[in-house]
PDB file of N, CA and C in Angstrom:
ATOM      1  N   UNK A   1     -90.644 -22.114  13.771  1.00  0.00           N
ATOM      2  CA  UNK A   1     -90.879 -23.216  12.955  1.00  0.00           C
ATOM      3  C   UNK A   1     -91.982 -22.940  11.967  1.00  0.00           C
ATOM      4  N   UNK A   2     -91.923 -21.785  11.528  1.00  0.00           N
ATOM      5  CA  UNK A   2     -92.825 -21.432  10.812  1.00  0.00           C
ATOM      6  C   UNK A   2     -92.251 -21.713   9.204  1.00  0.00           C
ATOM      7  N   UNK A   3     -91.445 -21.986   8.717  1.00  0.00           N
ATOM      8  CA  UNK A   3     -90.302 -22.405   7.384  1.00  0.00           C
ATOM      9  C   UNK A   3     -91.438 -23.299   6.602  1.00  0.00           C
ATOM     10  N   UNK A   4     -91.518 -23.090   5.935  1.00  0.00           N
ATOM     11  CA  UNK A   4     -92.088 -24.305   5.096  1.00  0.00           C
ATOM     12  C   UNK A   4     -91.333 -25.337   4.322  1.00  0.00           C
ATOM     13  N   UNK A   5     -91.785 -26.336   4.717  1.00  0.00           N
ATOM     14  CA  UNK A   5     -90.621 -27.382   3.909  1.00  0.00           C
ATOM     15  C   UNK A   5     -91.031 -27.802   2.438  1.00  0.00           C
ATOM     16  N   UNK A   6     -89.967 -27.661   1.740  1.00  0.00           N
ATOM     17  CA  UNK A   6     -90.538 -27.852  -0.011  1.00  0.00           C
ATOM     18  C   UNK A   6     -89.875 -29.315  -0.044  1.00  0.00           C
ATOM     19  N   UNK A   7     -90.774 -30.147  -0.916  1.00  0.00           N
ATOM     20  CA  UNK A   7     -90.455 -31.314  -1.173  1.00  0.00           C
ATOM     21  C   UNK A   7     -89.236 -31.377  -2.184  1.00  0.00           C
ATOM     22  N   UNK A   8     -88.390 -31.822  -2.141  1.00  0.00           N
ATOM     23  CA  UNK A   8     -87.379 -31.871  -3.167  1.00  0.00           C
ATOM     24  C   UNK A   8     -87.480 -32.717  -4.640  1.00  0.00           C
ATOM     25  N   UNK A   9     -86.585 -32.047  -5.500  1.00  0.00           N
ATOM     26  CA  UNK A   9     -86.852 -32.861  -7.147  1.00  0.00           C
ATOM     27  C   UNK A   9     -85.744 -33.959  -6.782  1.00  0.00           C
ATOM     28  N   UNK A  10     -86.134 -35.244  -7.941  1.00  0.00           N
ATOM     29  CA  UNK A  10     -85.118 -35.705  -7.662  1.00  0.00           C
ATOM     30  C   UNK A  10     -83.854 -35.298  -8.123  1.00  0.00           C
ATOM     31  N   UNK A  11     -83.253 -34.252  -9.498  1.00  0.00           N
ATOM     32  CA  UNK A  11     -82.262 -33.785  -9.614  1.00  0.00           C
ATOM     33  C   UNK A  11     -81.337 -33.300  -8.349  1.00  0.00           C
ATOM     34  N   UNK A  12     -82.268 -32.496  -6.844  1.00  0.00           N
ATOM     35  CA  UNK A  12     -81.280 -31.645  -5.973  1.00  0.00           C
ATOM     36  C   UNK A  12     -81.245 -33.194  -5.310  1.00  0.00           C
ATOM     37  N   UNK A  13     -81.653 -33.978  -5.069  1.00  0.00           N
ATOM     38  CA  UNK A  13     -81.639 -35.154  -3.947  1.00  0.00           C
ATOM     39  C   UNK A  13     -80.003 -36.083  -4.483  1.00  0.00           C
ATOM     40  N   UNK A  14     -79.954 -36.114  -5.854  1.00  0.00           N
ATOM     41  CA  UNK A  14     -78.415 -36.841  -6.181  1.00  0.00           C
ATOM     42  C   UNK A  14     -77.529 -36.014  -6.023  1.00  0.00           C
ATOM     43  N   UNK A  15     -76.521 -36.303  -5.938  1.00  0.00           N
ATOM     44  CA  UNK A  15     -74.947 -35.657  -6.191  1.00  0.00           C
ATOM     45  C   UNK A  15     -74.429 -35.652  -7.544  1.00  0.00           C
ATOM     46  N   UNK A  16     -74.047 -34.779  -7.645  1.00  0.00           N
ATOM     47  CA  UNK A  16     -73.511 -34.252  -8.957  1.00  0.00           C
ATOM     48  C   UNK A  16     -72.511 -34.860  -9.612  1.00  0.00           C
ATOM     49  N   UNK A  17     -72.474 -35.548 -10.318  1.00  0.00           N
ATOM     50  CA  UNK A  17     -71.747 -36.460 -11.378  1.00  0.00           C
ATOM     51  C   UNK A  17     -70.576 -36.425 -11.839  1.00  0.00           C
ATOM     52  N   UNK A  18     -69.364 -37.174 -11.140  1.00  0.00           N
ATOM     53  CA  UNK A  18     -67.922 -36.331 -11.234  1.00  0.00           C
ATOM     54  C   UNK A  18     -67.109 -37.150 -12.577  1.00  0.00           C
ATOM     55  N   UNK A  19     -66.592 -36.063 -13.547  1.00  0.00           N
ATOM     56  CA  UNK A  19     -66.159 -36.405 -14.599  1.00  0.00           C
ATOM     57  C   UNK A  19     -65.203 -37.820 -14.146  1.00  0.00           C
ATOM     58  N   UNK A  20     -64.971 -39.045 -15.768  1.00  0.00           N
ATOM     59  CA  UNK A  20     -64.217 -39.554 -15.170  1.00  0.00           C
ATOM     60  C   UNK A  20     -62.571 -39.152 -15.429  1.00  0.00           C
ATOM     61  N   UNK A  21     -62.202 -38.082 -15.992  1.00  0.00           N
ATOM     62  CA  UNK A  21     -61.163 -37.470 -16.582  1.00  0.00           C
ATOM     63  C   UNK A  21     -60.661 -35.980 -15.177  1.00  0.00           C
ATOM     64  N   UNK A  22     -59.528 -36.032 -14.572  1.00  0.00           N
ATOM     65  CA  UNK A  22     -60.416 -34.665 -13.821  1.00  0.00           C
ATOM     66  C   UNK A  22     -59.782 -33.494 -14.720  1.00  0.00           C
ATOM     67  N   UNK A  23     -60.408 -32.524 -14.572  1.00  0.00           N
ATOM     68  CA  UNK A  23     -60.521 -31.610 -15.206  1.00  0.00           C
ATOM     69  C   UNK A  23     -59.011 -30.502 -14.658  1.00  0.00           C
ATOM     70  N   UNK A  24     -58.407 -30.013 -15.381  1.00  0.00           N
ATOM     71  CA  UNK A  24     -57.266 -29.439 -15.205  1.00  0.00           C
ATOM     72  C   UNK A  24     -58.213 -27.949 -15.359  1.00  0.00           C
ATOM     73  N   UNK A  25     -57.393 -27.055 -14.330  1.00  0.00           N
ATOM     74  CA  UNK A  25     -57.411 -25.551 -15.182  1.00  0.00           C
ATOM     75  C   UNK A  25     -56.164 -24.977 -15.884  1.00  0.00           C
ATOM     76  N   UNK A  26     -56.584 -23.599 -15.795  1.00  0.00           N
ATOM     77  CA  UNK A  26     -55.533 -23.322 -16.760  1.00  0.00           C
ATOM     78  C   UNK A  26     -53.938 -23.027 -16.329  1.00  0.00           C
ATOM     79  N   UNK A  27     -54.180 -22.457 -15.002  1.00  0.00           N
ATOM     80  CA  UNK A  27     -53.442 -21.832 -14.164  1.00  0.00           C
ATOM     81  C   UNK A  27     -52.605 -23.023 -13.810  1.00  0.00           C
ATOM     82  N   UNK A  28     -52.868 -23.944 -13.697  1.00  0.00           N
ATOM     83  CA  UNK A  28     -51.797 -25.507 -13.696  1.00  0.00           C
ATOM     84  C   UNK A  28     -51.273 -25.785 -14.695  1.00  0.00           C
ATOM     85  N   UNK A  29     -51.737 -25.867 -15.821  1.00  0.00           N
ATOM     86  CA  UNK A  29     -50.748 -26.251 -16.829  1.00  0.00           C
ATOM     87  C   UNK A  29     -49.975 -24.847 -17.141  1.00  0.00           C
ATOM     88  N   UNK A  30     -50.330 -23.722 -16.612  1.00  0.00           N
ATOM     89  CA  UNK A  30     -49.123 -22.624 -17.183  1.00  0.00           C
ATOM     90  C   UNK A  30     -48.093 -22.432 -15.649  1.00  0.00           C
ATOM     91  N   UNK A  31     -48.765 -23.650 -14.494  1.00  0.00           N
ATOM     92  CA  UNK A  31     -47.560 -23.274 -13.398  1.00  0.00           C
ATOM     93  C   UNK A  31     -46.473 -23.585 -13.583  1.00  0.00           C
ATOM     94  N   UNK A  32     -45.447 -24.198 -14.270  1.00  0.00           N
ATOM     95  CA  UNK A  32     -44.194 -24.656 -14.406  1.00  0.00           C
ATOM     96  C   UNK A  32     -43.150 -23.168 -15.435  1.00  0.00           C
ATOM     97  N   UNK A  33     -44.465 -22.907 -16.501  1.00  0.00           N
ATOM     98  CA  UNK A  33     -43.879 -22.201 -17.289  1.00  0.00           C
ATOM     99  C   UNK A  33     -43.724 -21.200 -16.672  1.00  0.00           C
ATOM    100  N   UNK A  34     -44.727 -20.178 -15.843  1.00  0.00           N
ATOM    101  CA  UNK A  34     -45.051 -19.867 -15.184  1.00  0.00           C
ATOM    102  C   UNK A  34     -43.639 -18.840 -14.039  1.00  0.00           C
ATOM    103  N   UNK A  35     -43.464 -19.882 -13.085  1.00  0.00           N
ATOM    104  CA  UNK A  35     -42.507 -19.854 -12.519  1.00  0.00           C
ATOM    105  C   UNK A  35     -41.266 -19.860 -12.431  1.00  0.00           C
ATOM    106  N   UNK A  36     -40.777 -20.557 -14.387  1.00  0.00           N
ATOM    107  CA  UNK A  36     -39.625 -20.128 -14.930  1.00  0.00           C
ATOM    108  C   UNK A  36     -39.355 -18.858 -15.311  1.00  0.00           C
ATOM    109  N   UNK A  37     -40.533 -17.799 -15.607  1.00  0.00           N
ATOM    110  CA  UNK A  37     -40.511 -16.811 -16.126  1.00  0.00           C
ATOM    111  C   UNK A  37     -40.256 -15.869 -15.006  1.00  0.00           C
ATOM    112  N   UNK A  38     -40.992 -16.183 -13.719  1.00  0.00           N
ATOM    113  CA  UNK A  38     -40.693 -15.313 -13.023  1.00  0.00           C
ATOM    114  C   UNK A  38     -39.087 -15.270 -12.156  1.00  0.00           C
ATOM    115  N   UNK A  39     -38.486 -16.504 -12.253  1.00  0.00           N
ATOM    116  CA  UNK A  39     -37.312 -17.015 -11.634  1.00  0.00           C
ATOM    117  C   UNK A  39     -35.986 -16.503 -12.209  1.00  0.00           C
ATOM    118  N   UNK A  40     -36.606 -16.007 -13.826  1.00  0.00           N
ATOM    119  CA  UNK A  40     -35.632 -15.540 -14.625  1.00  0.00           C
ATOM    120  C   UNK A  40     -35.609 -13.450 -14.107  1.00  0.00           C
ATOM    121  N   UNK A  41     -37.018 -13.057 -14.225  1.00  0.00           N
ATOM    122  CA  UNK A  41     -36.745 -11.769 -13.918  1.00  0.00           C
ATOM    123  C   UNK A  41     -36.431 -11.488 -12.369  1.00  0.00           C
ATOM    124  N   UNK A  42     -36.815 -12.549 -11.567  1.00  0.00           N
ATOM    125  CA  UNK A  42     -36.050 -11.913 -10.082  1.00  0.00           C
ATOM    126  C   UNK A  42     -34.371 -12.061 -10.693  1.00  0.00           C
ATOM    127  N   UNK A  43     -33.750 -13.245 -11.219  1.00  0.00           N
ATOM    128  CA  UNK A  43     -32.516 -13.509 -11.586  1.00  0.00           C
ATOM    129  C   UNK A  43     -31.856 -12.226 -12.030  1.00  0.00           C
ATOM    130  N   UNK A  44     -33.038 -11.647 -13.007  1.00  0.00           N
ATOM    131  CA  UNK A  44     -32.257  -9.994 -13.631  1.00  0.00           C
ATOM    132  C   UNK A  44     -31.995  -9.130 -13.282  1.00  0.00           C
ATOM    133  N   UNK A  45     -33.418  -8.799 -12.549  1.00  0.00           N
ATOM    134  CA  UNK A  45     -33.606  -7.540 -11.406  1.00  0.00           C
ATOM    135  C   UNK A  45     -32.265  -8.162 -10.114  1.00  0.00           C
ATOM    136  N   UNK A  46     -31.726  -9.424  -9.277  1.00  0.00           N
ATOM    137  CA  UNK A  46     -30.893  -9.195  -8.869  1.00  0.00           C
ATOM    138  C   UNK A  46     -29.610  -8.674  -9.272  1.00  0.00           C
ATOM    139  N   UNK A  47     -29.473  -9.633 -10.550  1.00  0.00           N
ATOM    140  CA  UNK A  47     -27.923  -8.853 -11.503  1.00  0.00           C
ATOM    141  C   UNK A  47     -28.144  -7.467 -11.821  1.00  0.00           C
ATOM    142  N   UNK A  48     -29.314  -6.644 -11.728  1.00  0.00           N
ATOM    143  CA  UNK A  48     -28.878  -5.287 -11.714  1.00  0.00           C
ATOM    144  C   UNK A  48     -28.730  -4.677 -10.598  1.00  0.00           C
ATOM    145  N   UNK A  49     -29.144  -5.555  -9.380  1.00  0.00           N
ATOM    146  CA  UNK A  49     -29.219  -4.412  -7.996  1.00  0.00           C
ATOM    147  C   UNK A  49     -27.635  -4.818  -8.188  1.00  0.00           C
ATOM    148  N   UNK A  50     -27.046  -5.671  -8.107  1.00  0.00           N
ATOM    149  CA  UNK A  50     -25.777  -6.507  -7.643  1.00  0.00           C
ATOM    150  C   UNK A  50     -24.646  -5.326  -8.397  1.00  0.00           C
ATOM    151  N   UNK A  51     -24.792  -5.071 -10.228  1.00  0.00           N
ATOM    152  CA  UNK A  51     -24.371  -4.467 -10.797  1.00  0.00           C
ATOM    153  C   UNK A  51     -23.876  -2.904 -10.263  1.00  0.00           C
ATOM    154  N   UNK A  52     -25.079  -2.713  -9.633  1.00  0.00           N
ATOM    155  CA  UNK A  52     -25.220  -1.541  -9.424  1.00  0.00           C
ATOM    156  C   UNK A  52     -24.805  -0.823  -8.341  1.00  0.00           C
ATOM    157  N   UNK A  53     -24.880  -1.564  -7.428  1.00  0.00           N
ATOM    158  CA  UNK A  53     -24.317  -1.761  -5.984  1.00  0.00           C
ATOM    159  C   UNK A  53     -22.812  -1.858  -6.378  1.00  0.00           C
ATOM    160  N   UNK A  54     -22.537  -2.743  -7.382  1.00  0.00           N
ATOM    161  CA  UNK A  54     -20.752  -2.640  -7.641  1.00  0.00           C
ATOM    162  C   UNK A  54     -19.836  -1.210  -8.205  1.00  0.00           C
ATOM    163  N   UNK A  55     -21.073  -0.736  -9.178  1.00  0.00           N
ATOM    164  CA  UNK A  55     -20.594   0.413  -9.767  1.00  0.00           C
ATOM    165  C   UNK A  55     -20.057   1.664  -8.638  1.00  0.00           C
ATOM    166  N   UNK A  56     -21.461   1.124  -8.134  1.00  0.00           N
ATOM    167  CA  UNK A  56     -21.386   2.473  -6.706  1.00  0.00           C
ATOM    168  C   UNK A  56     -20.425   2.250  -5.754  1.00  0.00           C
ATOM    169  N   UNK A  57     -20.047   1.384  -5.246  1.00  0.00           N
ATOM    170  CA  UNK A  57     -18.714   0.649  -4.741  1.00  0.00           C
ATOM    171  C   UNK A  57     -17.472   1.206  -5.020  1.00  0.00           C
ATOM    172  N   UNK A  58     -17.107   1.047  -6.254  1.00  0.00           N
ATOM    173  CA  UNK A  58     -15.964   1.400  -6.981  1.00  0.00           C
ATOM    174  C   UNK A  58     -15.930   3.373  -5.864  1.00  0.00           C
ATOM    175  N   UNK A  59     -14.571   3.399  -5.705  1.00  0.00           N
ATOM    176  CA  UNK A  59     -14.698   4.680  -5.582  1.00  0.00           C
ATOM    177  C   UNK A  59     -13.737   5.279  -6.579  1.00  0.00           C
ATOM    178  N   UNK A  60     -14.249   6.477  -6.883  1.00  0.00           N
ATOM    179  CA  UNK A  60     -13.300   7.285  -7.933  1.00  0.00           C
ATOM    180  C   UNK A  60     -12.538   8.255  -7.200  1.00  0.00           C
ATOM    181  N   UNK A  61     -11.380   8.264  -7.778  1.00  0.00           N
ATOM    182  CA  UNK A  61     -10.578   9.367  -6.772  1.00  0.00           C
ATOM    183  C   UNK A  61     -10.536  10.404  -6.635  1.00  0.00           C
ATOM    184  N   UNK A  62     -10.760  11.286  -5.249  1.00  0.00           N
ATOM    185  CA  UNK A  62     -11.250  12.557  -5.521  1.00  0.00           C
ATOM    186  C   UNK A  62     -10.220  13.769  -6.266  1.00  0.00           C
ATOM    187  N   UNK A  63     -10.781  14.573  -6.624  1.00  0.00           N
ATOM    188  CA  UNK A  63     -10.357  15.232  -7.551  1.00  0.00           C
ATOM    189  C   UNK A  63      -9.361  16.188  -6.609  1.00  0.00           C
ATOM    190  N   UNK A  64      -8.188  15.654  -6.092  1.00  0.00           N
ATOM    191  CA  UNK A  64      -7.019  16.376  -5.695  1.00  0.00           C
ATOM    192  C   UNK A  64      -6.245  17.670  -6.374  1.00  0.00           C
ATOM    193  N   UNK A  65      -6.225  18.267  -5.914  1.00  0.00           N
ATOM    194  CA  UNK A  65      -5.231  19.659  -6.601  1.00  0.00           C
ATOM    195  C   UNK A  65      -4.135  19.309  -5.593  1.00  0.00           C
ATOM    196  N   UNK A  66      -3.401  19.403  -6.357  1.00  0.00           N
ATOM    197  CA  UNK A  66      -1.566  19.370  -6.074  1.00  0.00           C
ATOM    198  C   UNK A  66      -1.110  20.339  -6.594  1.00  0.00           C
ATOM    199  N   UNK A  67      -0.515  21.203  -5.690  1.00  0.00           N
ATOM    200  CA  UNK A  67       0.354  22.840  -6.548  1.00  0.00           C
ATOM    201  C   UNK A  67       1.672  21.591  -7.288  1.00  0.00           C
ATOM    202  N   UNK A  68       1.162  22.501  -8.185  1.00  0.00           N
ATOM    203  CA  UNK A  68       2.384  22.322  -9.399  1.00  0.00           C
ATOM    204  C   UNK A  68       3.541  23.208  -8.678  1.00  0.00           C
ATOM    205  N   UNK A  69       4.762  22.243  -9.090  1.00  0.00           N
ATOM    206  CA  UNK A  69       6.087  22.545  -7.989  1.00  0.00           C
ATOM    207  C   UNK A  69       7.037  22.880  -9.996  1.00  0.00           C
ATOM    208  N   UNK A  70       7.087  24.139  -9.744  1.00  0.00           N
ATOM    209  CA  UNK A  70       7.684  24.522 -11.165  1.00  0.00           C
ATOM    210  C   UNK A  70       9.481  24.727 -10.185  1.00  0.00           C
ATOM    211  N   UNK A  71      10.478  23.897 -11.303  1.00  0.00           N
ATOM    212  CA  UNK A  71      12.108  23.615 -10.992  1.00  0.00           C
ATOM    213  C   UNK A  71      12.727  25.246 -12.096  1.00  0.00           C
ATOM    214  N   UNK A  72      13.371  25.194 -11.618  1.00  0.00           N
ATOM    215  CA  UNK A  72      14.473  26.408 -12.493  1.00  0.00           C
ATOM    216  C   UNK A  72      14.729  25.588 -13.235  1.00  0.00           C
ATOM    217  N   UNK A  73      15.000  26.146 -14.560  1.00  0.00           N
ATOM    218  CA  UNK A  73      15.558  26.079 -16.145  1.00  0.00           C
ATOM    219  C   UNK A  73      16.719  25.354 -15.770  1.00  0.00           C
ATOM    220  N   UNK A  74      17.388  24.365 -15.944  1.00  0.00           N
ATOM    221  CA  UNK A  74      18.378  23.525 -15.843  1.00  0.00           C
ATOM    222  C   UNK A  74      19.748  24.644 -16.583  1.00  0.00           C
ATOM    223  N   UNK A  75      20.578  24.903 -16.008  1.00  0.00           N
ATOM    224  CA  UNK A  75      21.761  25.228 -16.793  1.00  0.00           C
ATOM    225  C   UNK A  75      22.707  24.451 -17.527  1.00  0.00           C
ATOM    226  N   UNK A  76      22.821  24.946 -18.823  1.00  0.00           N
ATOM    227  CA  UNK A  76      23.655  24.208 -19.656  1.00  0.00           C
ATOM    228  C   UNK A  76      25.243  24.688 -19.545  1.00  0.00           C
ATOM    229  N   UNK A  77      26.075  23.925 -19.355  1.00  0.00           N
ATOM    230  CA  UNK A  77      27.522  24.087 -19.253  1.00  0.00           C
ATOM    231  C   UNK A  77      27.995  23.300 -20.296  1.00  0.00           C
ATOM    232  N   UNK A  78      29.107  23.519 -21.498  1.00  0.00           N
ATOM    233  CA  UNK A  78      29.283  22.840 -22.126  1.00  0.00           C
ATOM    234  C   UNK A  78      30.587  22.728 -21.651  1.00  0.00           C
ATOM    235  N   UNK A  79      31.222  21.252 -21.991  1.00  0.00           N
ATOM    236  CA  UNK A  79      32.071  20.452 -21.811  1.00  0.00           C
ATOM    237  C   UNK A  79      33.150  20.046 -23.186  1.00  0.00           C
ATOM    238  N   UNK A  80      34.146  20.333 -22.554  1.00  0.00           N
ATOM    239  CA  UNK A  80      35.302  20.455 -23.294  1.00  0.00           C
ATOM    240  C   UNK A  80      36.047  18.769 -23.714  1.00  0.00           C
ATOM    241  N   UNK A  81      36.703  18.484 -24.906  1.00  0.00           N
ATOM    242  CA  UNK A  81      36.564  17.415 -25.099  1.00  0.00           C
ATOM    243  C   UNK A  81      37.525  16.801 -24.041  1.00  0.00           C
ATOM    244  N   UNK A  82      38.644  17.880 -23.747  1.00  0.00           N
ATOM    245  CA  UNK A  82      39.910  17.425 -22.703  1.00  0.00           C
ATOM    246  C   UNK A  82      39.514  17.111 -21.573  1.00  0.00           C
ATOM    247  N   UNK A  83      38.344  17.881 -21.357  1.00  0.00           N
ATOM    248  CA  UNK A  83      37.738  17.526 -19.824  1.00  0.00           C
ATOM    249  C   UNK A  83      37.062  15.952 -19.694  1.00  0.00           C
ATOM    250  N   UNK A  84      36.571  15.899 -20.938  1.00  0.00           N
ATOM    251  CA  UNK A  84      35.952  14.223 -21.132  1.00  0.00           C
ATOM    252  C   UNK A  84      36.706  13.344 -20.879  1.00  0.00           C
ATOM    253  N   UNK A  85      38.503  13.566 -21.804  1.00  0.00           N
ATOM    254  CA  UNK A  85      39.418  12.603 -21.474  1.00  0.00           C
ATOM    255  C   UNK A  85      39.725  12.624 -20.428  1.00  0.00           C
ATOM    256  N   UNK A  86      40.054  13.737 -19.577  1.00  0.00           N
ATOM    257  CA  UNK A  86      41.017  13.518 -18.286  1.00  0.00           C
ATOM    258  C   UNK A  86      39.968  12.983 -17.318  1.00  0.00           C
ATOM    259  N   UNK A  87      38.577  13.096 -17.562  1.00  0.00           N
ATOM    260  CA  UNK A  87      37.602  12.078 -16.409  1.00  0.00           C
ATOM    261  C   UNK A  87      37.834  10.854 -16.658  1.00  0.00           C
ATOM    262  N   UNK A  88      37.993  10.568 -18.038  1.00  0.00           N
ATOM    263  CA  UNK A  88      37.704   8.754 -18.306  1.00  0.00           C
ATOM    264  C   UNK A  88      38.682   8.684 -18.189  1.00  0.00           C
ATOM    265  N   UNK A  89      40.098   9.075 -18.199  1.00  0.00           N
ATOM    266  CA  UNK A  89      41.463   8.566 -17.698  1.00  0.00           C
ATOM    267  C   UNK A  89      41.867   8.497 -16.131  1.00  0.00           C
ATOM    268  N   UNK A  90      41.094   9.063 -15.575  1.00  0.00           N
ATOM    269  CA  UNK A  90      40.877   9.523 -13.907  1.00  0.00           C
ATOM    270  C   UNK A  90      39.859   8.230 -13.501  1.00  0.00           C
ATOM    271  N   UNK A  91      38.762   7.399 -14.418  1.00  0.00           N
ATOM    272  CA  UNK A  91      38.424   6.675 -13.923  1.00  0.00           C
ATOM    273  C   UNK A  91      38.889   5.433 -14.095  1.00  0.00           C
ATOM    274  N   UNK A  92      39.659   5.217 -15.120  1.00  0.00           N
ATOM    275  CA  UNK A  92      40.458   3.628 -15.669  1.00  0.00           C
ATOM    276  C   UNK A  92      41.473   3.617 -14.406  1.00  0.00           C
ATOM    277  N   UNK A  93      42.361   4.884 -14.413  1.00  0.00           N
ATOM    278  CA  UNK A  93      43.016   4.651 -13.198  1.00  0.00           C
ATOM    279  C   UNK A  93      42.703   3.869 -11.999  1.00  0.00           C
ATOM    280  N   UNK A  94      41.344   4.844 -11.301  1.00  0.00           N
ATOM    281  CA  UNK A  94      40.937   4.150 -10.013  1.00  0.00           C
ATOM    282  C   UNK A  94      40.833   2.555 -10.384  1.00  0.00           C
ATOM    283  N   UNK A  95      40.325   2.351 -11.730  1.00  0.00           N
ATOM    284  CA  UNK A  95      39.440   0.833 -11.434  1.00  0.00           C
ATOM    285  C   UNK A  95      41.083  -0.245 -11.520  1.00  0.00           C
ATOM    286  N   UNK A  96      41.848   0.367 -12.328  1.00  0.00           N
ATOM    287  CA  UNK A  96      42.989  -0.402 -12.624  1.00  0.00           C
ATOM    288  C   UNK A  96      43.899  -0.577 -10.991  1.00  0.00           C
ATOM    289  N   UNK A  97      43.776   0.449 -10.314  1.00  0.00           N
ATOM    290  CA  UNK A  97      44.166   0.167  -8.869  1.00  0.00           C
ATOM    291  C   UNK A  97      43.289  -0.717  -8.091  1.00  0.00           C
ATOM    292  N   UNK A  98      42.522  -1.346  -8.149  1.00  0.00           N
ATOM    293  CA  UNK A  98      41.950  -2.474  -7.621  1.00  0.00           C
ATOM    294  C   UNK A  98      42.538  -3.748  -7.346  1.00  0.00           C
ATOM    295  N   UNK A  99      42.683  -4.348  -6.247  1.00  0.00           N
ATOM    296  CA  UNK A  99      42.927  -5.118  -6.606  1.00  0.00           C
ATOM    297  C   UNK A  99      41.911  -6.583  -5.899  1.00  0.00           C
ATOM    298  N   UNK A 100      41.325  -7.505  -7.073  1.00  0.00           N
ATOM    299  CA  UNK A 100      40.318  -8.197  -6.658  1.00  0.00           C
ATOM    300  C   UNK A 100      40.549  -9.427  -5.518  1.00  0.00           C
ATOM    301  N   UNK A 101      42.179  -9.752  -5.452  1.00  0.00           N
ATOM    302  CA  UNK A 101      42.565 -10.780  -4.484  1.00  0.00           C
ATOM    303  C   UNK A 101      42.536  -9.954  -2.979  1.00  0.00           C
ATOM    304  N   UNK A 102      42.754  -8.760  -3.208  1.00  0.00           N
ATOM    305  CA  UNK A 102      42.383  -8.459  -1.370  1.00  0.00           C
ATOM    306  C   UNK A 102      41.302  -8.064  -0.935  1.00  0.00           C
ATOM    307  N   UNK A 103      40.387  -7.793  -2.237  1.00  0.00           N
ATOM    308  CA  UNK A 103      39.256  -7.155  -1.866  1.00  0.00           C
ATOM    309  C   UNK A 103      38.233  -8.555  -1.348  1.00  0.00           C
ATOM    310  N   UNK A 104      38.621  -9.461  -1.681  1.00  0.00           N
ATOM    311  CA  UNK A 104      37.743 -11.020  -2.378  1.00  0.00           C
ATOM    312  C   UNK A 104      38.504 -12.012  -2.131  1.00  0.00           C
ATOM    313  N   UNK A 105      39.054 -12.274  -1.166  1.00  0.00           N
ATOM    314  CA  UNK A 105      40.238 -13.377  -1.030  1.00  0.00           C
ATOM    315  C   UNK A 105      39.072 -14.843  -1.377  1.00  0.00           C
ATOM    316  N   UNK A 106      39.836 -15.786  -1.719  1.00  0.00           N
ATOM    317  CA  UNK A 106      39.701 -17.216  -2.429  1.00  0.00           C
ATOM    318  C   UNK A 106      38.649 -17.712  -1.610  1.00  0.00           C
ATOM    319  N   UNK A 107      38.992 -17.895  -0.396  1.00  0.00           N
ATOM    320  CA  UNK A 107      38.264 -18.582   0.475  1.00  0.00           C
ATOM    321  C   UNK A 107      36.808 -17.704   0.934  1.00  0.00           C
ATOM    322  N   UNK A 108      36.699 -16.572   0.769  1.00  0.00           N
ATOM    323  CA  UNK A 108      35.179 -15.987   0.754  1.00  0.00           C
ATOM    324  C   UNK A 108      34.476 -15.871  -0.153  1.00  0.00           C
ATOM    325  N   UNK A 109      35.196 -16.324  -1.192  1.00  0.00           N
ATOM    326  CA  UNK A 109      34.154 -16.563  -2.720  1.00  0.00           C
ATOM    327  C   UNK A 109      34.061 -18.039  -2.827  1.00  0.00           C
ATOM    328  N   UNK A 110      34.813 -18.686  -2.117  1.00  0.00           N
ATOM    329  CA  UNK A 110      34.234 -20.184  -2.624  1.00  0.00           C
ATOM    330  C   UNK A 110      32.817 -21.026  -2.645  1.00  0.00           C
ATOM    331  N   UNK A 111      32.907 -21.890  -3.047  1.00  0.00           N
ATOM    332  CA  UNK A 111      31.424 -22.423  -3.317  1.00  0.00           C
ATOM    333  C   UNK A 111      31.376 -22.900  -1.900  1.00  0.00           C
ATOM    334  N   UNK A 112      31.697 -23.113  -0.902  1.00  0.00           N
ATOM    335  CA  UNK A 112      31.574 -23.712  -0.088  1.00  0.00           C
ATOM    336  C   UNK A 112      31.114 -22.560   1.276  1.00  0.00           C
ATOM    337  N   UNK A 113      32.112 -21.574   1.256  1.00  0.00           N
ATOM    338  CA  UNK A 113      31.743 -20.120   2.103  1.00  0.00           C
ATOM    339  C   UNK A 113      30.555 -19.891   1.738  1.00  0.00           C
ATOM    340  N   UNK A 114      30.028 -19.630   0.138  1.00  0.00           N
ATOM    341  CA  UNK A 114      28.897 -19.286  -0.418  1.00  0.00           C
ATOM    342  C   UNK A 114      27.386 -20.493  -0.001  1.00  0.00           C
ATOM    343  N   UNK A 115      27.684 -21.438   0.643  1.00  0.00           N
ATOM    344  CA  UNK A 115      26.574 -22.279   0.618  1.00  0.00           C
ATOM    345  C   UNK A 115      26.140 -23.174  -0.293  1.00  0.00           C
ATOM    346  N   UNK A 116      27.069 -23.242  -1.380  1.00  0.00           N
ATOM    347  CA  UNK A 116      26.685 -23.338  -2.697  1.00  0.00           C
ATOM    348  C   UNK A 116      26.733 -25.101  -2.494  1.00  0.00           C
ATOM    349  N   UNK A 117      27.564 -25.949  -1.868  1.00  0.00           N
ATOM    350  CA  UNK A 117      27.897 -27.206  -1.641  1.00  0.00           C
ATOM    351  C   UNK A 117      26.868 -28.313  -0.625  1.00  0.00           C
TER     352      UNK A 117
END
């Protein structure tokens, strides 16, 4: 208890005089702006991880070697005009021997056999 006690002024004895306005800093009025700015570059920096991650995704196809399968030279035979006719007369024949009532009788084409009714 050896301290010495100093008498006080009256300035330290009051309390300090609180504006009647309160006082803003700065860091508050730039928090809104603030936090848009940063909301936008996480937004970017995700669209590039996202981007990027997609690119890498994609797979490209690997670079396959396939032996080339080389065919023989096709032979040319030329064709005689008689030979042309006697095929297309060889095929009117067959089709003209048809006949569509036994192949197709009435009652298995009708709309009714068919489902059609």
């Amino acid at each position: 208890m050896d301290q010495e006690i100093k008498p006080q002024t009256p300035a330290e004895n009051t309390p300090a005089a609180t504006p009647s306005t309160p006082l803003t800093t700065k860091s508050e009025k730039k928090g809104p702006a603030t936090a848009a700015i940063v909301g936008v570059i996480i937004a970017i920096i995700l669209a590039v991880i996202g981007f990027l991650a997609w690119k890498k995704s994609e797979t490209k196809p690997a670079s396959v070697t396939t032996p080339v399968k080389t065919t023989a030279a096709a032979t040319v035979t030329k064709v005689s005009a008689t030979e042309v006719t006697t095929t297309s007369a060889d095929i009117d024949k067959t089709l003209s021997a048809l006949d569509d009532t036994k192949d197709f009788p009435a009652t298995d084409m009708s709309d009714a056999s068919l489902g059609l009714q």
